[in-house]
Every structure is written in structure tokens, then in C-alpha cells.
C-alpha atoms as a PDB file:
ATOM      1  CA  UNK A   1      12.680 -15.095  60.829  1.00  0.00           C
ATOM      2  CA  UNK A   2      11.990 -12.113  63.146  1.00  0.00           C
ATOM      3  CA  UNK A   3      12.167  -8.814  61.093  1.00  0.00           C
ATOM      4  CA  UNK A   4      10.692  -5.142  62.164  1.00  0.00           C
ATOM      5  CA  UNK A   5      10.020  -2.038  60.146  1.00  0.00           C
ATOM      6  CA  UNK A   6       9.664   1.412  61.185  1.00  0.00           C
ATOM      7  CA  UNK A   7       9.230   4.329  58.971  1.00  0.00           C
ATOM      8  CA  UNK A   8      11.421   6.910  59.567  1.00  0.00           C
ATOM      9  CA  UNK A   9      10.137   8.737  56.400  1.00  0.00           C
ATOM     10  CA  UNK A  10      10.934  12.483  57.959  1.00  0.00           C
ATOM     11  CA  UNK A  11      13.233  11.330  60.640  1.00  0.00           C
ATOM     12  CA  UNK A  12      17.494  12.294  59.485  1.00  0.00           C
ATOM     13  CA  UNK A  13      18.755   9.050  60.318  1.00  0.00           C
ATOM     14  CA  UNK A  14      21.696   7.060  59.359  1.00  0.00           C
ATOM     15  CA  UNK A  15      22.750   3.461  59.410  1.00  0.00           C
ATOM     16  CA  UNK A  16      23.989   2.745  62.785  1.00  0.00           C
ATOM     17  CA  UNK A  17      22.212   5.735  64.466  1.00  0.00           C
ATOM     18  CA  UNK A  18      20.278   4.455  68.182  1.00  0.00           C
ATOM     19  CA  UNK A  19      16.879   3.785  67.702  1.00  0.00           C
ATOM     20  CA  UNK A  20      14.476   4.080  70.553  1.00  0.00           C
ATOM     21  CA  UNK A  21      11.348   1.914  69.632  1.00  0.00           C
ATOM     22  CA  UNK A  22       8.871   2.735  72.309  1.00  0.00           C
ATOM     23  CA  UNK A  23       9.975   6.131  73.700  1.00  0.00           C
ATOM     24  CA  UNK A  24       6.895   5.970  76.317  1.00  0.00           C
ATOM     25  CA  UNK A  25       6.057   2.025  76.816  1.00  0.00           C
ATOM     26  CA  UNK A  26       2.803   2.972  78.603  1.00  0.00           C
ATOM     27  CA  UNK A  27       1.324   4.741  75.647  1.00  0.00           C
ATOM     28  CA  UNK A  28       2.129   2.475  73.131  1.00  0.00           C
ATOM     29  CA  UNK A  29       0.802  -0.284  75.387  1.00  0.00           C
ATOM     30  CA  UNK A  30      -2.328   1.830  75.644  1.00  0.00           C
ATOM     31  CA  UNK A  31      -2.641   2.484  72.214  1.00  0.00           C
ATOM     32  CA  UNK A  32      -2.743  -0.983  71.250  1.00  0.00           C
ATOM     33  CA  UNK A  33      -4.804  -2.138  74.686  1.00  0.00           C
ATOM     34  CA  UNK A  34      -2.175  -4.303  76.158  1.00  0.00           C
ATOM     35  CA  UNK A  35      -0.820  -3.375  79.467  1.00  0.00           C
ATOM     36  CA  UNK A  36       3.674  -2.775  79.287  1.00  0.00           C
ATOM     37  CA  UNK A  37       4.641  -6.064  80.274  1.00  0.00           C
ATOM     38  CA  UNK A  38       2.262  -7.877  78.037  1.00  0.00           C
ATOM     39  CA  UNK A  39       4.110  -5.561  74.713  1.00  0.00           C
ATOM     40  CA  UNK A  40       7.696  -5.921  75.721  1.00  0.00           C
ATOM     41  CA  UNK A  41       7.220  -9.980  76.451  1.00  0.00           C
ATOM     42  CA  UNK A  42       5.606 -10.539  73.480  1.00  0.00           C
ATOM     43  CA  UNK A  43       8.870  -9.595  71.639  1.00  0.00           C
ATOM     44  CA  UNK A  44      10.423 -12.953  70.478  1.00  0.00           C
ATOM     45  CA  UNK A  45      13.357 -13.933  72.780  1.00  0.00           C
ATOM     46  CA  UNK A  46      15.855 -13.958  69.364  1.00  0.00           C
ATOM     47  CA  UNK A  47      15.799 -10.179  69.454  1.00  0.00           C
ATOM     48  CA  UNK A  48      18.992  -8.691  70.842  1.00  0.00           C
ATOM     49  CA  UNK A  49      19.103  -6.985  74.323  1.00  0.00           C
ATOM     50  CA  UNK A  50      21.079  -4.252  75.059  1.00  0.00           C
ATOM     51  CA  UNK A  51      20.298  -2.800  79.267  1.00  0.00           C
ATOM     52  CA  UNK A  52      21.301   0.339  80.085  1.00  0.00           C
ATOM     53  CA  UNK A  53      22.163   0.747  83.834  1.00  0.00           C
ATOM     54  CA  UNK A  54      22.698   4.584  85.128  1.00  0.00           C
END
């Protein structure tokens, strides 16, 4: 089973509210050493989509 956990200790959030995982993919990429691509394709294809077009 896929699961993920983010503390949102300080954060006033509700059930439902959007979450934004990786506001700036580049950093997170760079904090872990991986480059973008490499972090977003190594989440498991069972995780639900949702694209935003503007």
C-alpha cells in the first residue's frame, strides 16, 4: 500500500483543504540530491493525478 505523511503540526488545516507537496520541485530535488524528474517519477503510478492547465 502507498501511504504519505506530512506534518502539518503549525499549519491551520482542515480535512479536504489543497495540499501542495513540493511548493518548489527544484529545491526539494536538491535537498535530497536527485534532479526534478528523478523525485516526481519515483512517485508510484497508484497515486492520483490531478493537472492543472491555466
Amino acid at each position: 500500500m502507498d501511504m504519505c505523511m506530512l506534518d502539518i503540526t503549525d499549519i491551520d488545516a482542515t480535512e479536504g483543504d489543497e495540499v501542495i507537496v513540493f511548493p518548489d520541485l527544484a529545491k526539494a530535488a536538491n535537498d535530497i540530491g536527485t534532479i526534478p524528474y528523478e523525485l516526481l517519477t519515483g512517485i508510484s503510478s497508484r497515486v492520483k493525478r490531478v493537472y492543472y492547465y491555466e
